[in-house]
C-alpha atoms as a PDB file:
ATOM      1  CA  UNK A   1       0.000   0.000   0.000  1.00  0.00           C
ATOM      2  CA  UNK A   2       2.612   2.403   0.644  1.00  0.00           C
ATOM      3  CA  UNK A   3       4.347   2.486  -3.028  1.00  0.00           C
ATOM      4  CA  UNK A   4       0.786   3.120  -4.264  1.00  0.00           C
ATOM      5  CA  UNK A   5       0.855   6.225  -2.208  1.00  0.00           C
ATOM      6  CA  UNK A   6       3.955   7.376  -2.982  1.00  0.00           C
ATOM      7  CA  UNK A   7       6.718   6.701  -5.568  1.00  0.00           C
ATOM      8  CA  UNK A   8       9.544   8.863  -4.236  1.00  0.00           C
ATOM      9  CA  UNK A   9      10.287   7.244  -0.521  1.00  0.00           C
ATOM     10  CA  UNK A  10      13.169   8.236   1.212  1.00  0.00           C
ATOM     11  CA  UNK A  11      15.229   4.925   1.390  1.00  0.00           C
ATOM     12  CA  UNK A  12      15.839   5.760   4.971  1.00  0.00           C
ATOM     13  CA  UNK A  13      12.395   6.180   5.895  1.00  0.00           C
ATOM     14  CA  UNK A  14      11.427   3.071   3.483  1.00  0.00           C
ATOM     15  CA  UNK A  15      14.140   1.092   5.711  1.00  0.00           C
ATOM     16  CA  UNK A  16      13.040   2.779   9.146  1.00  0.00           C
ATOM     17  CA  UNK A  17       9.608   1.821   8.260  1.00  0.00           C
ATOM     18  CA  UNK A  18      10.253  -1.427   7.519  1.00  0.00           C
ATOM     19  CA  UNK A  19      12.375  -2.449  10.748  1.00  0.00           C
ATOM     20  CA  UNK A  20       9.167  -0.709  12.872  1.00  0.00           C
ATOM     21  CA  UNK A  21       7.134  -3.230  10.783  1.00  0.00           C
ATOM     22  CA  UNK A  22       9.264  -6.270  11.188  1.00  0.00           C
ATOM     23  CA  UNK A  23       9.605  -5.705  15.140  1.00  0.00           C
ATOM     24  CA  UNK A  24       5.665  -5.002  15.614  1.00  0.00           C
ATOM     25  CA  UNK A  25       5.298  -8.544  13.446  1.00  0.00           C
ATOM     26  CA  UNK A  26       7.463 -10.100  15.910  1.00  0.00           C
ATOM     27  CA  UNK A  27       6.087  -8.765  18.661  1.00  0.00           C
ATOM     28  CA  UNK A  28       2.801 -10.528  18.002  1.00  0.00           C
ATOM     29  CA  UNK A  29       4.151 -13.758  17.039  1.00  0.00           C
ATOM     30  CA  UNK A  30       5.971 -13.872  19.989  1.00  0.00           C
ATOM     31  CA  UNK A  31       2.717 -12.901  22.043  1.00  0.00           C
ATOM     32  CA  UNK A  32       4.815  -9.999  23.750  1.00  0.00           C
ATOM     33  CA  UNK A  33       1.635  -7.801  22.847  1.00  0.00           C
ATOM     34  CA  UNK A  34      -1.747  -8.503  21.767  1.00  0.00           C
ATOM     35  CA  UNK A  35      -3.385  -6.900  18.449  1.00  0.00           C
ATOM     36  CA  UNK A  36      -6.629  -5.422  18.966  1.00  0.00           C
ATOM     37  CA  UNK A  37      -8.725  -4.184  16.231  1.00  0.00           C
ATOM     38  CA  UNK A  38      -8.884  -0.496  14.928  1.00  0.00           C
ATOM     39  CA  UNK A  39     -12.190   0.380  16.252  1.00  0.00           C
ATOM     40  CA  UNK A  40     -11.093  -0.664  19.921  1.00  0.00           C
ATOM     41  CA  UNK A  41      -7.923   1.404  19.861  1.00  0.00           C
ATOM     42  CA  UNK A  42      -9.806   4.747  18.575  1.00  0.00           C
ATOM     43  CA  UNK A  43     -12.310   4.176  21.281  1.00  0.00           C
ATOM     44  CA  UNK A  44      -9.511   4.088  24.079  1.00  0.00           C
ATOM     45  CA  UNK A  45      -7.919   7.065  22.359  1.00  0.00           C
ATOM     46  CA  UNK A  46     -11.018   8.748  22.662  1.00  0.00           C
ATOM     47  CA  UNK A  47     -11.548   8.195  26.339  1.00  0.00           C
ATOM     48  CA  UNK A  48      -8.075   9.196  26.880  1.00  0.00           C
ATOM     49  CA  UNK A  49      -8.629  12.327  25.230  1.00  0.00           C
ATOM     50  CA  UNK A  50     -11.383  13.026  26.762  1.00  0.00           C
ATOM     51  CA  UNK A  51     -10.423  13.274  30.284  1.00  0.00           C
END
């Protein structure tokens, strides 16, 4: 999805990106955090917002 959005990356943000990717992937295989869906995690950012 993002080289459909945008043709000229910076190779260091490309390669930034993709590290942040990687480790978040691992992170959930390894069960060291739990994915929840979108629509839970804007409703806790709204109640965290809101107070």
């Amino acid at each position: 999805m993002k080289y459909s959005l945008e043709s000229n990356i910076d190779e260091n943000i490309e390669k930034n990106w993709n590290t942040e990717a990687k480790k978040c992937r691992n992170e959930i295989r390894n069960h060291t955090v739990e994915p929840i869906s979108g629509e839970i995690a804007l409703t806790q950012i709204r109640q965290i917002l809101e107070k």
